[in-house]
N, C-alpha and C. Protein backbone atom coordinates (compact mmCIF):
# COMPACT_ATOMS: atom_id res chain seq x y z
N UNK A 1 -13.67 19.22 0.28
CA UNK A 1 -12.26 19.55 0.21
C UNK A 1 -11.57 19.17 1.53
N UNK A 2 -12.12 19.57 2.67
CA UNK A 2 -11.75 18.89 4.09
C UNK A 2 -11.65 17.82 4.42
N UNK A 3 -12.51 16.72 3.47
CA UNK A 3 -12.33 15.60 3.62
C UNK A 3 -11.26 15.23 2.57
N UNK A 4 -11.19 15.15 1.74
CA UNK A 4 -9.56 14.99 0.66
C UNK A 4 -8.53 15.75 1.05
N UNK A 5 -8.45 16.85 2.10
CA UNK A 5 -7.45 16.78 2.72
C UNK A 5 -7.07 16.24 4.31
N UNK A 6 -8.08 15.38 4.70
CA UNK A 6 -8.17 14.54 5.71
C UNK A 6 -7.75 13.31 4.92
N UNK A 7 -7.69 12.94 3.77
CA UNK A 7 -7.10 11.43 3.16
C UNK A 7 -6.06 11.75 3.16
N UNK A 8 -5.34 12.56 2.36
CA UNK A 8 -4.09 13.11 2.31
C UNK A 8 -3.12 12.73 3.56
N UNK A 9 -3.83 13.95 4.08
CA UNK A 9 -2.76 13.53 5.38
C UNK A 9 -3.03 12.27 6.33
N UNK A 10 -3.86 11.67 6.30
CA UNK A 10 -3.88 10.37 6.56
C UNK A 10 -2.37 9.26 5.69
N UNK A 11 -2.57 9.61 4.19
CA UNK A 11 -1.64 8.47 3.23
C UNK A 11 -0.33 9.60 4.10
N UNK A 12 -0.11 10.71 3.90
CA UNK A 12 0.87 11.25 4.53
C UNK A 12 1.80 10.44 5.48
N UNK A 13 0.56 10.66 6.85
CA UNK A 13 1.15 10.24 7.75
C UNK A 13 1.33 8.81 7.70
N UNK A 14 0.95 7.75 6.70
CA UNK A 14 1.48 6.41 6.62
C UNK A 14 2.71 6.36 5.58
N UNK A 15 3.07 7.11 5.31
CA UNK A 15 4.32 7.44 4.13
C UNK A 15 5.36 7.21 5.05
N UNK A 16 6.77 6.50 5.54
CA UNK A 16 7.58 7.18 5.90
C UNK A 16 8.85 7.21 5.12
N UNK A 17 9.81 7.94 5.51
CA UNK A 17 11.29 8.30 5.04
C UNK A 17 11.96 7.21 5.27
N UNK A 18 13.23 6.84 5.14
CA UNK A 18 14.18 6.97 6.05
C UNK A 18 15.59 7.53 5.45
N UNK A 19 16.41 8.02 6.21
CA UNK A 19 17.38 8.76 6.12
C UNK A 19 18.81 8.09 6.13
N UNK A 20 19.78 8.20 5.54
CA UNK A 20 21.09 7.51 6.42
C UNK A 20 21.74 8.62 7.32
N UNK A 21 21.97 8.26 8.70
CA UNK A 21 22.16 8.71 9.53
C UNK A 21 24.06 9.13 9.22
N UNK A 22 24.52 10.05 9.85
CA UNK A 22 25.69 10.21 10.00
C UNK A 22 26.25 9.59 10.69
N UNK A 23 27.44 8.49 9.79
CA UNK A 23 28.16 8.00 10.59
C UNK A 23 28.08 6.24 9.81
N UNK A 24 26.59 6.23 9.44
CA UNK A 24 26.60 5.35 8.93
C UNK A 24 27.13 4.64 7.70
N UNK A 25 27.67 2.98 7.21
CA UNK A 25 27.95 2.91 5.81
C UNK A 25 27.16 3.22 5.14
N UNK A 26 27.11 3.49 3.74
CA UNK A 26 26.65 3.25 2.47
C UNK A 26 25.69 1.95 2.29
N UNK A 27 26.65 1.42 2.79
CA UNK A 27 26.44 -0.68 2.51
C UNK A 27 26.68 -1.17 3.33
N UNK A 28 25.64 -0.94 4.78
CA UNK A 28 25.61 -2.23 6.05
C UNK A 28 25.20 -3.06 5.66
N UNK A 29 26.43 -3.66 6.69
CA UNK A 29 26.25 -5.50 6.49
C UNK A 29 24.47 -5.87 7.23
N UNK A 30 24.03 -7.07 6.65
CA UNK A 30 22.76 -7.33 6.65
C UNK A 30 22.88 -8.63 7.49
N UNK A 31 21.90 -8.81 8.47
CA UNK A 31 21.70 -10.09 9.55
C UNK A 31 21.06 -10.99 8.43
N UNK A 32 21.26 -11.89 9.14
CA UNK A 32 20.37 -13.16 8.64
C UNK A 32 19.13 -12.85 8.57
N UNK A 33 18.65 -12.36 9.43
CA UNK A 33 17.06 -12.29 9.83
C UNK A 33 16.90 -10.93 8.83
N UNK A 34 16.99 -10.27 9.01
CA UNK A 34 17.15 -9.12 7.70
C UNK A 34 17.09 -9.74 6.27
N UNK A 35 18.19 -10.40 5.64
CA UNK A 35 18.17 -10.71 4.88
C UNK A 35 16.69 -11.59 4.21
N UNK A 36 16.52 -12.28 5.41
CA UNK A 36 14.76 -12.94 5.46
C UNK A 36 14.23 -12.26 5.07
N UNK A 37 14.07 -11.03 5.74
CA UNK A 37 12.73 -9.97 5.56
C UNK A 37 12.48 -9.61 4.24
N UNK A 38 13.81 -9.31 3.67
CA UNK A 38 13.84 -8.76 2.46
C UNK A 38 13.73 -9.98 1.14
N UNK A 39 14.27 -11.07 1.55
CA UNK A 39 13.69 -12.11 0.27
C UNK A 39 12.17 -12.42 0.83
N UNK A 40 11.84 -12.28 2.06
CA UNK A 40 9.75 -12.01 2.34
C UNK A 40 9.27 -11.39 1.02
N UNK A 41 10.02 -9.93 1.54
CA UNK A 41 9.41 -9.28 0.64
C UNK A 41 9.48 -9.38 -1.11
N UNK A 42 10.26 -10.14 -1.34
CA UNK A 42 10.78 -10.36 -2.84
C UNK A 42 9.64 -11.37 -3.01
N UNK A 43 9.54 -12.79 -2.33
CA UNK A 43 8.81 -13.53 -2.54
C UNK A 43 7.02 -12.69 -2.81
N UNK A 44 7.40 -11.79 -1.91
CA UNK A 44 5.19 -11.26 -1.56
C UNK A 44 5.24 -9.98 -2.85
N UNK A 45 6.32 -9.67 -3.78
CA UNK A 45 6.21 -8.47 -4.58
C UNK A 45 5.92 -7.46 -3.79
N UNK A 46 6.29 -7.61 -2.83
CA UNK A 46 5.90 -5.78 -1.95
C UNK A 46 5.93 -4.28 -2.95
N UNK A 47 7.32 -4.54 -3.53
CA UNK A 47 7.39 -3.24 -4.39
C UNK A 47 6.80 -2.82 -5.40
N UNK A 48 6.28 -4.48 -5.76
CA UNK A 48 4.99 -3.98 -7.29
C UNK A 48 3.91 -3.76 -6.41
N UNK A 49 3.40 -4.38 -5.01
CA UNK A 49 2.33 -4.25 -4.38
C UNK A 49 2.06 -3.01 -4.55
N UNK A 50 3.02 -1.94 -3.85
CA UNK A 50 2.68 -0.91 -2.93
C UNK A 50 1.81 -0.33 -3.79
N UNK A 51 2.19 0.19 -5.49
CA UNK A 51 0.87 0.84 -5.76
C UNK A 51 -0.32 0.58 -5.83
N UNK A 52 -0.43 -0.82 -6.23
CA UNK A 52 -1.54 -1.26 -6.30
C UNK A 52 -1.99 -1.22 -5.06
N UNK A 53 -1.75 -1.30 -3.82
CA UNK A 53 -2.06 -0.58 -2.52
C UNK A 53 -2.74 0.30 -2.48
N UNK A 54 -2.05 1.36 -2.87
CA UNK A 54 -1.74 2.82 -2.24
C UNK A 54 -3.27 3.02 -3.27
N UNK A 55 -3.30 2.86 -4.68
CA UNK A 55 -4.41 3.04 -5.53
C UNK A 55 -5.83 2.06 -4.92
N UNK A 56 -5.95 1.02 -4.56
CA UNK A 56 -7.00 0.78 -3.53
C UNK A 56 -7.43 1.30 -2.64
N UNK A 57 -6.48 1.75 -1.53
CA UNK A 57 -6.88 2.48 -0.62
C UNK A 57 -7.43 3.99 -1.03
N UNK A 58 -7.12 4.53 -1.95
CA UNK A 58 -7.69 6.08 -2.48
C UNK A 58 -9.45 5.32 -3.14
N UNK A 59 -9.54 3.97 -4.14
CA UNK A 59 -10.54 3.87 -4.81
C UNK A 59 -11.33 3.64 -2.94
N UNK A 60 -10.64 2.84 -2.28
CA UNK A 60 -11.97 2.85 -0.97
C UNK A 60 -12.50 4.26 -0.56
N UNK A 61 -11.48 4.81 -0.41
CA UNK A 61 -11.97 6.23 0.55
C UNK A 61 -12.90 7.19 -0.51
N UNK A 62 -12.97 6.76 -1.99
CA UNK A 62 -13.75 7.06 -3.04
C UNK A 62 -15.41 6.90 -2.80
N UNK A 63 -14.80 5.19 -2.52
CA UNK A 63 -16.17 4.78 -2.57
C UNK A 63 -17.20 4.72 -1.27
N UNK A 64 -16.33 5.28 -0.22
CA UNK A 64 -17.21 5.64 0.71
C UNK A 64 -17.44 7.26 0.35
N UNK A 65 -17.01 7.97 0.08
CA UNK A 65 -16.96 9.71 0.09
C UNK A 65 -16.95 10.15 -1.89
N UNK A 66 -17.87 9.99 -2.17
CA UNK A 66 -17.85 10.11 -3.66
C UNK A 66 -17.50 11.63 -3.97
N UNK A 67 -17.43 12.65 -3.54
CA UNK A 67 -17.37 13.90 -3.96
C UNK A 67 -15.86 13.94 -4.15
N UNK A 68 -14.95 13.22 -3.51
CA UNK A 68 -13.37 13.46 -3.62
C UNK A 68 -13.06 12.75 -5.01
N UNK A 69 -13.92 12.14 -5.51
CA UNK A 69 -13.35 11.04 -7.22
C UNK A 69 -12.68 12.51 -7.91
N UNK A 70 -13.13 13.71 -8.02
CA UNK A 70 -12.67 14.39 -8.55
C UNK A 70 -10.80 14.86 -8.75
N UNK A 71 -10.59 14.55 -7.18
CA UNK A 71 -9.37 14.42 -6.77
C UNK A 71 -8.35 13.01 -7.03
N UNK A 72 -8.82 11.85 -7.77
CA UNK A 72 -8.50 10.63 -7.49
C UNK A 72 -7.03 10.78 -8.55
N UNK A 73 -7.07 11.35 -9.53
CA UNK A 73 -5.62 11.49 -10.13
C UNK A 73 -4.79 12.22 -9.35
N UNK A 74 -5.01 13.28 -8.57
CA UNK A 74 -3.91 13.74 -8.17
C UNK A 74 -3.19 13.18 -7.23
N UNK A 75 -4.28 12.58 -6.00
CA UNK A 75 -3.75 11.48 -5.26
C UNK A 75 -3.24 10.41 -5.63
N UNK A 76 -3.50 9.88 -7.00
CA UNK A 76 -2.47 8.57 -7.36
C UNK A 76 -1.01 9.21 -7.98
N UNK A 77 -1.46 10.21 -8.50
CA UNK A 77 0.08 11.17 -8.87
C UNK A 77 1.04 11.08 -7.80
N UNK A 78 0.44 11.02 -6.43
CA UNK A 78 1.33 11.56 -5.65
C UNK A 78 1.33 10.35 -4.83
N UNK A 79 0.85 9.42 -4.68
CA UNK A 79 1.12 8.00 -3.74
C UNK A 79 1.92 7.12 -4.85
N UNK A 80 2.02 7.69 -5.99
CA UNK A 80 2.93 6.85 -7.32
C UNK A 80 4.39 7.04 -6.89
N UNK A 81 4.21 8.72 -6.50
CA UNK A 81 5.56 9.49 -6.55
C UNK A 81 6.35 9.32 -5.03
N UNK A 82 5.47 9.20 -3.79
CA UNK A 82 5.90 9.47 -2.59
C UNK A 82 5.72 7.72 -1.88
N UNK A 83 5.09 7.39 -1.96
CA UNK A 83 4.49 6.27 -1.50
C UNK A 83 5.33 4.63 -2.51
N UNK A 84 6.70 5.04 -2.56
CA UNK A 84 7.81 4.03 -3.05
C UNK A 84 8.58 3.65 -2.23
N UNK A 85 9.02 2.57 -2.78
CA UNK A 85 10.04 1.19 -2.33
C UNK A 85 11.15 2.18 -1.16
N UNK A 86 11.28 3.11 -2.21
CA UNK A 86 12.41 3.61 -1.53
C UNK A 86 12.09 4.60 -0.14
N UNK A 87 10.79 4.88 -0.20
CA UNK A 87 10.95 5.82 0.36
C UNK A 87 9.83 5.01 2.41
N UNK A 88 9.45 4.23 1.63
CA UNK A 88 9.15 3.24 2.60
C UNK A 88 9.74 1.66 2.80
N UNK A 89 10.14 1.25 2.09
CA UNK A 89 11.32 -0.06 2.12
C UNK A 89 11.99 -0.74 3.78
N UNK A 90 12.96 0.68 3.76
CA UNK A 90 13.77 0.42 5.07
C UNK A 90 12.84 0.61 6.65
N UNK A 91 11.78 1.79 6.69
CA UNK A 91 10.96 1.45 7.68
C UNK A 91 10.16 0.21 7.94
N UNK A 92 9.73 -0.65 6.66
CA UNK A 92 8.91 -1.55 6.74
C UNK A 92 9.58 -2.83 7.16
N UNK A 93 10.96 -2.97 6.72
CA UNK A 93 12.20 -3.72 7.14
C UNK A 93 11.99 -4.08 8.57
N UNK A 94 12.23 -2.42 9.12
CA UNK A 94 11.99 -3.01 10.42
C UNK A 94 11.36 -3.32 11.24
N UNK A 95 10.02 -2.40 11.03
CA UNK A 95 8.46 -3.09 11.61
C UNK A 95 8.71 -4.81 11.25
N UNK A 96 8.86 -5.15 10.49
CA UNK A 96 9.03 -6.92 10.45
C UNK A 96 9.48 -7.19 11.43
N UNK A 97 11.21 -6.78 11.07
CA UNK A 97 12.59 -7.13 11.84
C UNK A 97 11.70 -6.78 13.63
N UNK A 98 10.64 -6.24 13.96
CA UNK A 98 10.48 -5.94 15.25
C UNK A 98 9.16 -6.93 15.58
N UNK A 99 8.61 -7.47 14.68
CA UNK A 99 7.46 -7.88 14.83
C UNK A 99 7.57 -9.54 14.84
N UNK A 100 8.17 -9.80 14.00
CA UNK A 100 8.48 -11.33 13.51
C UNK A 100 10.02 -12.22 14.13
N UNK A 101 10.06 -12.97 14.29
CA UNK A 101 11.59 -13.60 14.55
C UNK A 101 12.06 -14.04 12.78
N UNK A 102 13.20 -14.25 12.93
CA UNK A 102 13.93 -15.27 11.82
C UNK A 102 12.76 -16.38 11.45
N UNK A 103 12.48 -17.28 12.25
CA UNK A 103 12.02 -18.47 11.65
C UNK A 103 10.65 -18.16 11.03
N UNK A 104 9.91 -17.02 12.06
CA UNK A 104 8.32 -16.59 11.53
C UNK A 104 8.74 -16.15 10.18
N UNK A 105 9.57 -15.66 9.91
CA UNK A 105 9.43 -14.47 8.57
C UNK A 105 9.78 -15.77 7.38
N UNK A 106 10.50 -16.71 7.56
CA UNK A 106 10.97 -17.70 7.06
C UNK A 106 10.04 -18.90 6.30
N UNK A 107 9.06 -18.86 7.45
CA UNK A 107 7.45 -19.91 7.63
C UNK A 107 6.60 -19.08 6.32
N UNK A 108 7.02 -17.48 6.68
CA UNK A 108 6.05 -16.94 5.79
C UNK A 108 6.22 -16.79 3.82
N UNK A 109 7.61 -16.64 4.24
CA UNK A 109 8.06 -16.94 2.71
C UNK A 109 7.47 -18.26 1.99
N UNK A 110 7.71 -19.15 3.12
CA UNK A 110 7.33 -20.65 2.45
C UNK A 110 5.81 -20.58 2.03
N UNK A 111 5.17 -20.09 3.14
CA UNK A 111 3.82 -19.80 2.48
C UNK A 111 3.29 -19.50 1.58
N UNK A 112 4.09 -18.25 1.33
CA UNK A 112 3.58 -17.28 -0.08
C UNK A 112 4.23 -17.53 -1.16
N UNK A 113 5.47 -18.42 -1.23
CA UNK A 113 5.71 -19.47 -2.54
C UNK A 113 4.74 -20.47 -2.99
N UNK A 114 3.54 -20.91 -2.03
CA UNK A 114 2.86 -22.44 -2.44
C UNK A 114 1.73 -21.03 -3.21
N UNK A 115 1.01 -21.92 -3.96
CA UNK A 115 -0.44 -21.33 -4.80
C UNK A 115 -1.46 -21.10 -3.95
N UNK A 116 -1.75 -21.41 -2.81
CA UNK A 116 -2.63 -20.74 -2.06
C UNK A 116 -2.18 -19.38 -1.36
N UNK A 117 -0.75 -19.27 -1.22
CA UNK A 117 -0.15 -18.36 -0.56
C UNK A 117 -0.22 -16.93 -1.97
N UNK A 118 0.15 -17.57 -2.85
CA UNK A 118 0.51 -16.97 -4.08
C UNK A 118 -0.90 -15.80 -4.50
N UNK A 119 -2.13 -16.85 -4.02
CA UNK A 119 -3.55 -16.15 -4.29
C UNK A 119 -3.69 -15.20 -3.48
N UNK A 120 -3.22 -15.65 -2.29
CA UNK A 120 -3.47 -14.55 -0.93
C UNK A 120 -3.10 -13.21 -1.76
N UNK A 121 -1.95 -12.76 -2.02
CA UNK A 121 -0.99 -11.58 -2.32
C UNK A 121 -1.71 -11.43 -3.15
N UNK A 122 -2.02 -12.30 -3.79
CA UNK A 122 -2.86 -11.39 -5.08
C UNK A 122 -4.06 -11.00 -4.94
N UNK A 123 -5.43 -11.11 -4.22
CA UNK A 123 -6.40 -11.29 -3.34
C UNK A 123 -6.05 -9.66 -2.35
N UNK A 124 -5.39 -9.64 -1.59
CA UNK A 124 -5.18 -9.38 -0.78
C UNK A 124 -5.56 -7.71 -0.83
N UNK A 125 -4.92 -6.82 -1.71
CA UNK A 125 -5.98 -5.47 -2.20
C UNK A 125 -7.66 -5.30 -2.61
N UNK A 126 -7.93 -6.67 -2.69
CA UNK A 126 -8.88 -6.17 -3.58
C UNK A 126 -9.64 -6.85 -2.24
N UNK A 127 -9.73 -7.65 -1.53
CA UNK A 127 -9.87 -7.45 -0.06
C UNK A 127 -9.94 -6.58 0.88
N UNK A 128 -8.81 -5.99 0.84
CA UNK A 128 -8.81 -4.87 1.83
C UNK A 128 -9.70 -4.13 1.12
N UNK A 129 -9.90 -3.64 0.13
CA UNK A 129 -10.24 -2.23 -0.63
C UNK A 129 -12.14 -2.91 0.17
N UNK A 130 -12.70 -4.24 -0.55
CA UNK A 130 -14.55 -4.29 0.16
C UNK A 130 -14.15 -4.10 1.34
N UNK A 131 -13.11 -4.31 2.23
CA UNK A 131 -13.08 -4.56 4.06
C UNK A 131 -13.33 -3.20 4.25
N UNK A 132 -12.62 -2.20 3.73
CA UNK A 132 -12.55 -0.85 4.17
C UNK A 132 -14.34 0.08 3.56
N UNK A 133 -14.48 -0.54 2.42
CA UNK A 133 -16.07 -0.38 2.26
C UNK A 133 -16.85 -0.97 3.20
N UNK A 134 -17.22 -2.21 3.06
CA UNK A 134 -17.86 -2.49 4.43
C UNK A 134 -18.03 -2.06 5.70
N UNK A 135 -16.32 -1.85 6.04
CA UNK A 135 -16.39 -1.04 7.66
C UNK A 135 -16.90 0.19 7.32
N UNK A 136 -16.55 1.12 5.89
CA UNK A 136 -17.66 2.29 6.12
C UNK A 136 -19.12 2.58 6.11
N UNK A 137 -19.15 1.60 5.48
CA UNK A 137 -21.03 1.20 5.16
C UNK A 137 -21.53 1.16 6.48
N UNK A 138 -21.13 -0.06 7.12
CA UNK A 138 -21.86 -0.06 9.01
C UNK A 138 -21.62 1.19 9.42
N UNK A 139 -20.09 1.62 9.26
CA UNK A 139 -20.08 2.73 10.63
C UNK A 139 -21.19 3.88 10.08
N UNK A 140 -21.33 4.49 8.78
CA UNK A 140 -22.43 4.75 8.13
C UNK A 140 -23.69 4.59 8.97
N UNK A 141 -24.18 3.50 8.66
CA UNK A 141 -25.52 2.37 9.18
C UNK A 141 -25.55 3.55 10.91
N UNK A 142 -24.38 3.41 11.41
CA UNK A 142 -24.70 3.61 12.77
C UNK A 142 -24.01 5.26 13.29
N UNK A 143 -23.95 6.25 12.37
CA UNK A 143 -23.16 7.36 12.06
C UNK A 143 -24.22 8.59 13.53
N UNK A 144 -25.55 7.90 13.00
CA UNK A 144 -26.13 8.76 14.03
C UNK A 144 -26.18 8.53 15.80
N UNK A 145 -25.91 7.26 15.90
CA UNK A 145 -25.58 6.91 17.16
C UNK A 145 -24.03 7.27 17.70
N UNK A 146 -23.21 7.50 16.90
CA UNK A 146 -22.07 7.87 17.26
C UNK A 146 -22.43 9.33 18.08
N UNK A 147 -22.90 10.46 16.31
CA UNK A 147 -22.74 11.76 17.17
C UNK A 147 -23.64 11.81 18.36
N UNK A 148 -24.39 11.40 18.33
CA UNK A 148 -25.22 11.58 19.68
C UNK A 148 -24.50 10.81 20.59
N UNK A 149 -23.54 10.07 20.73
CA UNK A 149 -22.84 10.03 22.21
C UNK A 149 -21.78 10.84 22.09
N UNK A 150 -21.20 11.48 21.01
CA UNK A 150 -20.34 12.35 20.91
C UNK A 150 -20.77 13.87 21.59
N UNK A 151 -21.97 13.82 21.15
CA UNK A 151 -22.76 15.22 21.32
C UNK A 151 -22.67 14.90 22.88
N UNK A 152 -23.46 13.82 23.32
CA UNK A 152 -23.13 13.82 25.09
C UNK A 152 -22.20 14.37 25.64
N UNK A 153 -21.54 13.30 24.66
CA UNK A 153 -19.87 14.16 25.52
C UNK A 153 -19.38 15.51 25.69
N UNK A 154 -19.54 16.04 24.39
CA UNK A 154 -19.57 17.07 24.22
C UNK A 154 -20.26 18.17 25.84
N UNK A 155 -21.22 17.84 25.71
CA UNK A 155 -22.59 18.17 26.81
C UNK A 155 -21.86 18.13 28.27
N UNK A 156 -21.22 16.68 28.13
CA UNK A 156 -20.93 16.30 30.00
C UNK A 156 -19.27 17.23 29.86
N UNK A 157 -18.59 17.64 29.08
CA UNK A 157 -17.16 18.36 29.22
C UNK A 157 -17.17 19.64 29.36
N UNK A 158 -18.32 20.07 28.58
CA UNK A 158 -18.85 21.34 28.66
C UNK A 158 -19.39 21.98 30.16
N UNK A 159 -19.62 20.76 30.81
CA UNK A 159 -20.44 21.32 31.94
C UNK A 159 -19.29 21.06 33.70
N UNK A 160 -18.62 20.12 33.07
CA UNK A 160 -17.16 20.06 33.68
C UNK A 160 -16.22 21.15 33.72
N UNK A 161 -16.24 22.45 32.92
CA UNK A 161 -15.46 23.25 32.90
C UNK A 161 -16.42 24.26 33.22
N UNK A 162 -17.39 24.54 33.26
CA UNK A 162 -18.24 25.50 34.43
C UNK A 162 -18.12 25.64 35.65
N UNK A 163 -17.98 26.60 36.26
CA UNK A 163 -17.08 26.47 38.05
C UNK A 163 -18.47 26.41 38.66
């Protein structure tokens, strides 16, 4: 149960809002480079993506932690319901708008119009979903070498706060 509510608030905390601020229009005018972002995203289906996203990422954290499958509807109930266009759209806008220039975001559209680009997007969940298996499998593989330098640590902080 600690661990399905450690996913939770994990998809949680990748959920965000955004709000219209006071003061603001209804209907701001949109930059050029904006406008990019958002035919990006038209070109890459972001908004059909996201569930198919949001439902990969729950089947990974499944398939590393099998006892939470029990939980797997309620979490798609709720990354169906919370985890939308709308409710992440305008943050993702601007992570671009902060990350990319005009011409990058521009290069990328062109990309993901040709058929290799086209495969990527489509590819691209079911990718992430083995990447995120894999990385749990090793870290797995090597789970006991962790706590035991954890446990060190543990050991050397413990003995740091002894006067």
């Amino acid at each position: 149960m600690r661990k399905t509510l450690t996913v939770a608030l994990l998809v949680l905390w990748t959920a965000s809002t955004h709000a219209q601020q006071p003061g603001e229009s209804a209907t701001p005018t949109v930059s050029s480079h904006e406008q990019a972002v958002i035919e990006l995203f038209d070109v890459m289906d972001v908004k059909q993506i996201m569930v198919g996203s949001s439902i990969a990422a729950i089947d990974s954290q499944i398939a590393g932690n099998p006892e939470i499958a029990p939980y797997r509807d309620v979490m798609i109930e709720w990354a169906t319901r919370v985890l939308t266009w709308e409710n992440m759209g305008p943050p993702l806008i601007k992570v671009y708008l902060e990350t990319f220039n005009e011409a990058e975001v521009r290069e990328m559209a062109a990309f993901y119009r040709t058929p290799a680009g086209r495969k990527a997007l489509i590819k691209l969940p079911e990718l992430t979903q083995k990447a995120t298996v894999i990385g749990m499998e090793v870290a797995k593989a090597h789970q006991g070498e962790l706590t035991e330098k954890l446990n060190a640590r543990r050991k050397e902080l413990e003995g740091e706060k002894k006067p």
